[in-house]
PDB file of N, CA and C in Angstrom:
ATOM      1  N   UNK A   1      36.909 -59.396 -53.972  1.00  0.00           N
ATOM      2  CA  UNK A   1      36.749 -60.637 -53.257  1.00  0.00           C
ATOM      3  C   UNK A   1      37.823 -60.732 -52.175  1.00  0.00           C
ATOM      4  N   UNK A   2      37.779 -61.174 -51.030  1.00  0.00           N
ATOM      5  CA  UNK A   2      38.108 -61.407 -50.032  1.00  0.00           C
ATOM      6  C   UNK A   2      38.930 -62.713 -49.906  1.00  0.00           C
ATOM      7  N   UNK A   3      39.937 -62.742 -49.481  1.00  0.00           N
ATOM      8  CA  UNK A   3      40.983 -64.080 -49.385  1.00  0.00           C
ATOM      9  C   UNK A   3      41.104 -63.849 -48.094  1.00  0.00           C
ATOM     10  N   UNK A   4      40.749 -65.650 -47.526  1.00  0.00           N
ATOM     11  CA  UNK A   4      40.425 -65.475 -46.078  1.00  0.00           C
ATOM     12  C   UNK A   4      42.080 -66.794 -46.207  1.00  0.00           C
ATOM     13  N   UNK A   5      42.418 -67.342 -45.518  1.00  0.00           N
ATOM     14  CA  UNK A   5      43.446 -68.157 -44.955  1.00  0.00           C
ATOM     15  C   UNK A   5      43.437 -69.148 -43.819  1.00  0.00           C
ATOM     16  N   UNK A   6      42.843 -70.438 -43.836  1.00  0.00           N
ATOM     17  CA  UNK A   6      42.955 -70.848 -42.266  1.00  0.00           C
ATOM     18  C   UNK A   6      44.042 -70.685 -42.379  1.00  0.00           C
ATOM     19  N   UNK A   7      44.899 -71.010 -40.728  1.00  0.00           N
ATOM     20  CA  UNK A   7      46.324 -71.079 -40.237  1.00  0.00           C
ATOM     21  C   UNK A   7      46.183 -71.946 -38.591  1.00  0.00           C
ATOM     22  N   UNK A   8      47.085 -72.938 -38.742  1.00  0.00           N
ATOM     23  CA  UNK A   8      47.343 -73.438 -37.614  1.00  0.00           C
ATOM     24  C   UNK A   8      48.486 -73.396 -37.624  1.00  0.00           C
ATOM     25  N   UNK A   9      49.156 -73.086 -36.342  1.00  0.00           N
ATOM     26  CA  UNK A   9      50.576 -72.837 -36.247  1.00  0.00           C
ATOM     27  C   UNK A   9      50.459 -72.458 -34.672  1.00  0.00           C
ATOM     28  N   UNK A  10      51.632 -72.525 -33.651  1.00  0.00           N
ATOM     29  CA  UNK A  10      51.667 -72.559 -32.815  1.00  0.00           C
ATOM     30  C   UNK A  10      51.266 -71.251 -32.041  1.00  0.00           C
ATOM     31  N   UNK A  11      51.988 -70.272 -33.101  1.00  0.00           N
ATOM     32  CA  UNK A  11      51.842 -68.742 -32.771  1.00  0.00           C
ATOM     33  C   UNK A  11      50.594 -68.250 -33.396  1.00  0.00           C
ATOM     34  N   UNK A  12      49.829 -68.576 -34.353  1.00  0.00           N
ATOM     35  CA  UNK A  12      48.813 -68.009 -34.970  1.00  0.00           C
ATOM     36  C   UNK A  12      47.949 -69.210 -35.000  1.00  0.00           C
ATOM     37  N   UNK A  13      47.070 -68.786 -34.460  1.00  0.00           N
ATOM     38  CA  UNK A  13      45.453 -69.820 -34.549  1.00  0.00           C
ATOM     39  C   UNK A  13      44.367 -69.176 -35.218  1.00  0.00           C
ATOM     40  N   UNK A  14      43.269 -69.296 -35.907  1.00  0.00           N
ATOM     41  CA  UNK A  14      42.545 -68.847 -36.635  1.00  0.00           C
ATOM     42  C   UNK A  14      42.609 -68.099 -37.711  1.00  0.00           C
ATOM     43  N   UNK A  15      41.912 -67.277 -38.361  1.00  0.00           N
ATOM     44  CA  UNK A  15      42.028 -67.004 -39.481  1.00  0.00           C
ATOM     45  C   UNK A  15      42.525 -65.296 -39.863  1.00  0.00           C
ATOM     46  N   UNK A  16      43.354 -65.266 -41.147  1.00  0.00           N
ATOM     47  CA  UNK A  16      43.893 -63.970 -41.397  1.00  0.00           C
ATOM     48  C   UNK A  16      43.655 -64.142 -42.346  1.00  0.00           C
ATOM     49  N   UNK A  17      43.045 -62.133 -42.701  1.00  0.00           N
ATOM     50  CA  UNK A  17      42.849 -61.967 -44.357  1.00  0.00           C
ATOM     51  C   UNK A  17      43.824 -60.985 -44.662  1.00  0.00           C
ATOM     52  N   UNK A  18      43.934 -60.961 -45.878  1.00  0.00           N
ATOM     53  CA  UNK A  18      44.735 -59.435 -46.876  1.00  0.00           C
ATOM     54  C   UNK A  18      43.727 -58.370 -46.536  1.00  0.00           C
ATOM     55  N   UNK A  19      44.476 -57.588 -46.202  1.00  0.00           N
ATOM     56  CA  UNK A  19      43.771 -55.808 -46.179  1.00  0.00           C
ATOM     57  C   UNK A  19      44.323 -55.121 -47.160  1.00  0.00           C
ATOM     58  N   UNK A  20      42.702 -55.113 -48.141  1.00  0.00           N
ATOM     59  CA  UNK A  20      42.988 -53.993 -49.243  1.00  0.00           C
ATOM     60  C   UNK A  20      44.361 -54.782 -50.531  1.00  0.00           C
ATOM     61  N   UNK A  21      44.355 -56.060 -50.647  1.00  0.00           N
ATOM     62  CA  UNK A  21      45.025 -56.646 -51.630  1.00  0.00           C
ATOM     63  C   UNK A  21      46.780 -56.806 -51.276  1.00  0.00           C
ATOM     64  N   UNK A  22      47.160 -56.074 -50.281  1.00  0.00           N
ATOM     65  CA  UNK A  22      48.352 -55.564 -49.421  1.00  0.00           C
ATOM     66  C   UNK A  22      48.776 -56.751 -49.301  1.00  0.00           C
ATOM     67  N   UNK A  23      50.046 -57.606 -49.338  1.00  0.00           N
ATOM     68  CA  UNK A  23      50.628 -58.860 -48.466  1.00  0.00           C
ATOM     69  C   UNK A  23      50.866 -58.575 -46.685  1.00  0.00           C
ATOM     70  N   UNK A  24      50.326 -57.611 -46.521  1.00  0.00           N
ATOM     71  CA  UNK A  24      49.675 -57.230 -45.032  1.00  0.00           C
ATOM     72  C   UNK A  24      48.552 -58.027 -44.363  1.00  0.00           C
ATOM     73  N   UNK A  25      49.069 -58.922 -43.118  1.00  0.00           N
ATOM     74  CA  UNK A  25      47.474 -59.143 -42.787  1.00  0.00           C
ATOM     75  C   UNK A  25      46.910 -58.813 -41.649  1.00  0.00           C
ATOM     76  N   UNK A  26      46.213 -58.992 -40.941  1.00  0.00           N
ATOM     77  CA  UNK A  26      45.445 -58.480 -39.672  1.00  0.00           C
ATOM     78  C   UNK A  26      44.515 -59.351 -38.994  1.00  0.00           C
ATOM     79  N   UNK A  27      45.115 -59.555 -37.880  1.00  0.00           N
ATOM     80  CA  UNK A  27      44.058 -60.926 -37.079  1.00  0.00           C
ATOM     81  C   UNK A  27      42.702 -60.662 -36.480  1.00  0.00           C
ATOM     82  N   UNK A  28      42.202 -61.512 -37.555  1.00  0.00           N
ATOM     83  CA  UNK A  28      40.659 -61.357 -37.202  1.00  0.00           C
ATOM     84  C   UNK A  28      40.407 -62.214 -35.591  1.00  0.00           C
ATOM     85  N   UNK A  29      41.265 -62.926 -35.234  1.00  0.00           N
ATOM     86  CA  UNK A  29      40.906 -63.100 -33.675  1.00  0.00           C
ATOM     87  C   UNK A  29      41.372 -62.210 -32.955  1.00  0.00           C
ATOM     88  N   UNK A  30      40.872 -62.266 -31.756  1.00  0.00           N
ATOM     89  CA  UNK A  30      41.555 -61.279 -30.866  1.00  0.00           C
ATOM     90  C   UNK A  30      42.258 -62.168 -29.664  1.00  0.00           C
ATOM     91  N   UNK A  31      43.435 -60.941 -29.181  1.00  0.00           N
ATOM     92  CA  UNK A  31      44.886 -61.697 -28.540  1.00  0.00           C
ATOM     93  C   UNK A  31      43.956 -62.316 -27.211  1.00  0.00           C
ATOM     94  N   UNK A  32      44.434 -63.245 -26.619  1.00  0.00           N
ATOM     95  CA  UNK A  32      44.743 -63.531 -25.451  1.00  0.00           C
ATOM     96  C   UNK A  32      45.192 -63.494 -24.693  1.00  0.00           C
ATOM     97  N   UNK A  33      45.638 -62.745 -23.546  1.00  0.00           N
ATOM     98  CA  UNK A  33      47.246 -62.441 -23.201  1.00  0.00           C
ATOM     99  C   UNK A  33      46.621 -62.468 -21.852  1.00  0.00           C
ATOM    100  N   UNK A  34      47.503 -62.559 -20.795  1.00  0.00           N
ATOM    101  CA  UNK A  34      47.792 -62.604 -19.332  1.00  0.00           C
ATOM    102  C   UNK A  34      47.817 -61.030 -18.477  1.00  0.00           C
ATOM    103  N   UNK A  35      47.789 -60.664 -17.067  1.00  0.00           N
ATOM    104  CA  UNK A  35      48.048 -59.063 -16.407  1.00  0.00           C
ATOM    105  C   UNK A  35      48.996 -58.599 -17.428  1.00  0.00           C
ATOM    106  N   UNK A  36      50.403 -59.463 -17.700  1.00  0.00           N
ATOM    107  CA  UNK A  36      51.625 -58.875 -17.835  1.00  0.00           C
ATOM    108  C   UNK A  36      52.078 -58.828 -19.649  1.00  0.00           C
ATOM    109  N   UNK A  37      51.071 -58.806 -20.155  1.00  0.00           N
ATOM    110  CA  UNK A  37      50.904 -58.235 -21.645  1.00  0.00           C
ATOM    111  C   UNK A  37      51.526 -60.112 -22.117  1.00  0.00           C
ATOM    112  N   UNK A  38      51.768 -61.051 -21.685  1.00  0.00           N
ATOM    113  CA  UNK A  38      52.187 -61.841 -22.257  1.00  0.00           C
ATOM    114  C   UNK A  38      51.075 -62.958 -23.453  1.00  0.00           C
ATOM    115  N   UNK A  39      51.258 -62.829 -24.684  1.00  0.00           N
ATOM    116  CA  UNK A  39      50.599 -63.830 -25.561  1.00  0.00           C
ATOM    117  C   UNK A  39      49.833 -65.228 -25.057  1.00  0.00           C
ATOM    118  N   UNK A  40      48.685 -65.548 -24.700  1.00  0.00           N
ATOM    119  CA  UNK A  40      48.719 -67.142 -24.614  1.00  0.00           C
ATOM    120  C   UNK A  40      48.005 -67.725 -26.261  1.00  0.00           C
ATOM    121  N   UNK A  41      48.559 -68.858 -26.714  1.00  0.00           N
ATOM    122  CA  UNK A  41      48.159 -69.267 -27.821  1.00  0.00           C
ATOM    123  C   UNK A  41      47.420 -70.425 -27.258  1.00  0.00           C
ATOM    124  N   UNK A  42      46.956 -71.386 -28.366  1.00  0.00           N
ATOM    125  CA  UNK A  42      46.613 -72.931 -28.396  1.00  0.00           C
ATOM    126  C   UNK A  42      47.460 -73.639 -27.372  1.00  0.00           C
ATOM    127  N   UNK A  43      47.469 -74.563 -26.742  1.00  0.00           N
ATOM    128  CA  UNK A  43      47.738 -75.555 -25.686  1.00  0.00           C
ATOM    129  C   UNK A  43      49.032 -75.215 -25.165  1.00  0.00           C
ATOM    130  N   UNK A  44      48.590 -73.904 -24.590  1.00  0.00           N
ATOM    131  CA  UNK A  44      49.666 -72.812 -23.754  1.00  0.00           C
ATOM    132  C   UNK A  44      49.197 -73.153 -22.423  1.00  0.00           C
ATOM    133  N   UNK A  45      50.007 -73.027 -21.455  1.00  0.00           N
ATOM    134  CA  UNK A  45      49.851 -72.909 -19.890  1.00  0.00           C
ATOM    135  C   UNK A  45      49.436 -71.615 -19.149  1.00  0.00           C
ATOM    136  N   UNK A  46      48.264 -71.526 -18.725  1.00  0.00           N
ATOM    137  CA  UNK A  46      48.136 -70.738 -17.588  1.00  0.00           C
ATOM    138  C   UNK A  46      47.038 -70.469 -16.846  1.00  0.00           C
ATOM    139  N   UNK A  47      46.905 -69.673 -15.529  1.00  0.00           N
ATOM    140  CA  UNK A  47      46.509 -69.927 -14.382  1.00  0.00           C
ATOM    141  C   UNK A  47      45.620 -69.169 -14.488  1.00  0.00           C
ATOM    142  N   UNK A  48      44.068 -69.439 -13.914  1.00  0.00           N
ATOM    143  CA  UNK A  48      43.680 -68.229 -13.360  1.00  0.00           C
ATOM    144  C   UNK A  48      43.202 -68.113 -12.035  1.00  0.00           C
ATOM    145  N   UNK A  49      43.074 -66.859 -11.444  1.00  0.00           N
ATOM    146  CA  UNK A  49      42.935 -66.991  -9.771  1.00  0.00           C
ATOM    147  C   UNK A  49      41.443 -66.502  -9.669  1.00  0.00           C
ATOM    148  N   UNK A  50      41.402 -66.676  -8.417  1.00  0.00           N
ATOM    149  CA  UNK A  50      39.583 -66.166  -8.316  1.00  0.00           C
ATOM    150  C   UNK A  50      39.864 -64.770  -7.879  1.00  0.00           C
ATOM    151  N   UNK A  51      40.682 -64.007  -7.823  1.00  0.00           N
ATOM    152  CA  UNK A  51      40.257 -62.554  -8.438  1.00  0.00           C
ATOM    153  C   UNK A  51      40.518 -62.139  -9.848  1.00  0.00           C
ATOM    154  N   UNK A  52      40.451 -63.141 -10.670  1.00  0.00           N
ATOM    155  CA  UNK A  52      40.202 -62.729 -12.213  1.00  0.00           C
ATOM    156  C   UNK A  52      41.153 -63.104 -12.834  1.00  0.00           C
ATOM    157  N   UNK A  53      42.519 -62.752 -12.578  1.00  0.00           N
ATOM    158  CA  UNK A  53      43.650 -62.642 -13.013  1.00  0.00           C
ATOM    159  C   UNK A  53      44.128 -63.634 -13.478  1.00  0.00           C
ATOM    160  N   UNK A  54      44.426 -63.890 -14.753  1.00  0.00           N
ATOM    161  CA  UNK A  54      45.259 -64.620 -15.871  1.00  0.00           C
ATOM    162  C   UNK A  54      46.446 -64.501 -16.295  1.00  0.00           C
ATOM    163  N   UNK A  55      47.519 -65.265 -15.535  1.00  0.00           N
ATOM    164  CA  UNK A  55      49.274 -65.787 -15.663  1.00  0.00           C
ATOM    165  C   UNK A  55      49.513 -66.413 -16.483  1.00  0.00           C
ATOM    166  N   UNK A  56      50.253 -65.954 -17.825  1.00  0.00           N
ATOM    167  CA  UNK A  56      50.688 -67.220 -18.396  1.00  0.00           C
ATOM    168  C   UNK A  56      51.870 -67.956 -17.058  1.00  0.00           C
ATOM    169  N   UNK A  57      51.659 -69.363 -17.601  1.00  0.00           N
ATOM    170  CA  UNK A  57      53.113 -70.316 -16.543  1.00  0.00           C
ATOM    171  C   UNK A  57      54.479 -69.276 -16.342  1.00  0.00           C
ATOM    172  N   UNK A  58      54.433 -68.985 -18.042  1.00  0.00           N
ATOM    173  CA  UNK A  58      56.018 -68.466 -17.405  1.00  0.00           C
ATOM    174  C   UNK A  58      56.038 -67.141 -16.956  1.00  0.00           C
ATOM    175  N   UNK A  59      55.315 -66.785 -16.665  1.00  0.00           N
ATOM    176  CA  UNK A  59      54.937 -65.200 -15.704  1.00  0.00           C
ATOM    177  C   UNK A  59      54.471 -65.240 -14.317  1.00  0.00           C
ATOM    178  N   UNK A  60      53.971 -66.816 -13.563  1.00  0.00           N
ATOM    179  CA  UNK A  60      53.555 -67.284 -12.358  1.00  0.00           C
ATOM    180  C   UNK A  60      54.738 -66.654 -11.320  1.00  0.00           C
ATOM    181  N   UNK A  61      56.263 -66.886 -11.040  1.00  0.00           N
ATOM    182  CA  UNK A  61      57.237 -66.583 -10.668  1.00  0.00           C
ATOM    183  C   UNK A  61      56.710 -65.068 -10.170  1.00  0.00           C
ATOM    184  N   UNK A  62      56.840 -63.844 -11.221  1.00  0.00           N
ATOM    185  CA  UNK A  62      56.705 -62.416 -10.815  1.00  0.00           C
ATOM    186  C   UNK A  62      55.465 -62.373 -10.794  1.00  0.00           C
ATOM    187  N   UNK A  63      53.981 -63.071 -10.349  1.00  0.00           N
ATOM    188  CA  UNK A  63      52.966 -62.664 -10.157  1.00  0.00           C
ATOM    189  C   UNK A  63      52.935 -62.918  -8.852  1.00  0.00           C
ATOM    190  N   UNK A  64      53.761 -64.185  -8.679  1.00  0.00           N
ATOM    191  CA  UNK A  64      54.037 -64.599  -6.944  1.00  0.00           C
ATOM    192  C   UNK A  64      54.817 -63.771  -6.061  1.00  0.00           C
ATOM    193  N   UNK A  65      55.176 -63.350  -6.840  1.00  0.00           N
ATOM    194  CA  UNK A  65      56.780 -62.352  -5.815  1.00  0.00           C
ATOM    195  C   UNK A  65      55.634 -61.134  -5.599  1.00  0.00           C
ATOM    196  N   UNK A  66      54.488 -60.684  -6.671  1.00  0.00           N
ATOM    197  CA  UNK A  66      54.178 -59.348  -6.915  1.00  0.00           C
ATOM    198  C   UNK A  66      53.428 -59.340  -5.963  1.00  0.00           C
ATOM    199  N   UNK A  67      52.344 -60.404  -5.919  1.00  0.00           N
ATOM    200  CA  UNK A  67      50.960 -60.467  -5.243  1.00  0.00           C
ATOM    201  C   UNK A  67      51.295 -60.893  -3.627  1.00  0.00           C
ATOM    202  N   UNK A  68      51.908 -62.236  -3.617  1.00  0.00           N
ATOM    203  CA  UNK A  68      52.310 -62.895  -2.238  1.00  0.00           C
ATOM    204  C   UNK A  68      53.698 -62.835  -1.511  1.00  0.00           C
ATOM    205  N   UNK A  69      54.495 -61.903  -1.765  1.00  0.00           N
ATOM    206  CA  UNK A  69      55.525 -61.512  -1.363  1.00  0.00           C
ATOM    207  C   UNK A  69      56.429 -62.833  -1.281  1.00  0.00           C
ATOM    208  N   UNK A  70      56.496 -63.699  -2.565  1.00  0.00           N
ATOM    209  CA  UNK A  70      57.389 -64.872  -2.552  1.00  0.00           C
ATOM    210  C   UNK A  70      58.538 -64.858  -2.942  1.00  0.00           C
ATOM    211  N   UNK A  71      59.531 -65.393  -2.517  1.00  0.00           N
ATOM    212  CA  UNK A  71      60.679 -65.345  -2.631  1.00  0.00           C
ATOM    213  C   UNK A  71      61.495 -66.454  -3.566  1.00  0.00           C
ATOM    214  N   UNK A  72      61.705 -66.593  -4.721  1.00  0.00           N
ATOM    215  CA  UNK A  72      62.328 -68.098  -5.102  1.00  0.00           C
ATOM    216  C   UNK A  72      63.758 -67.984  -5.233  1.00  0.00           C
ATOM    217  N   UNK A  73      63.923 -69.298  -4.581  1.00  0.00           N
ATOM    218  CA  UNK A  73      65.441 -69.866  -4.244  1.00  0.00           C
ATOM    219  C   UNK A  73      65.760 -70.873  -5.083  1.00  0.00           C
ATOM    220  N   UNK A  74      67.221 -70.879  -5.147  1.00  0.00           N
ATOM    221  CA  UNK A  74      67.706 -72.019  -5.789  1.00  0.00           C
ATOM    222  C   UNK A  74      68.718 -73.125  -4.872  1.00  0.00           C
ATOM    223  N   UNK A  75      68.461 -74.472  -4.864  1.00  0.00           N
ATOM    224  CA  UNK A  75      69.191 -74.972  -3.027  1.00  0.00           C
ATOM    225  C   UNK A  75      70.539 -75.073  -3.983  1.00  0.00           C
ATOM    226  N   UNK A  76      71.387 -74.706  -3.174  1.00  0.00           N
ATOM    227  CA  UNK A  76      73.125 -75.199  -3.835  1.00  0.00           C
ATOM    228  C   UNK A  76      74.021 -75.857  -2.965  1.00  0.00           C
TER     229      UNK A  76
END
């Protein structure tokens, strides 16, 4: 028999089972993530552009510098 688990939690959304009785588990959803390998979870921030591409927020900075040659400053 199969032991399934909901889970809500910020980092893990949906459901994980035991593989093979193991305290090992394995996510039966699959990741979400942005170009730059970054995680997005549940009521996470990010962008997408109309050539496809999905930024999490805190990766917007080096997608701007990458794509539009932007420069960010800090005024002092």
């Amino acid at each position: 028999m199969r032991q399934l688990i909901e889970v809500e939690n910020p980092m893990v959304l949906g459901r994980i089972e035991a593989v093979n009785n193991v305290p090992t588990f394995r996510y039966i959803e699959t990741d979400f993530r942005d170009i730059y390998g970054s995680l997005i979870v549940f009521n996470d921030d990010y962008m997408e552009f109309s050539n496809g591409d999905i930024v999490h927020l805190d990766n917007i900075h080096t997608y701007l510098e990458d794509y539009y040659n932007a420069k960010f400053c800090t005024k002092k």
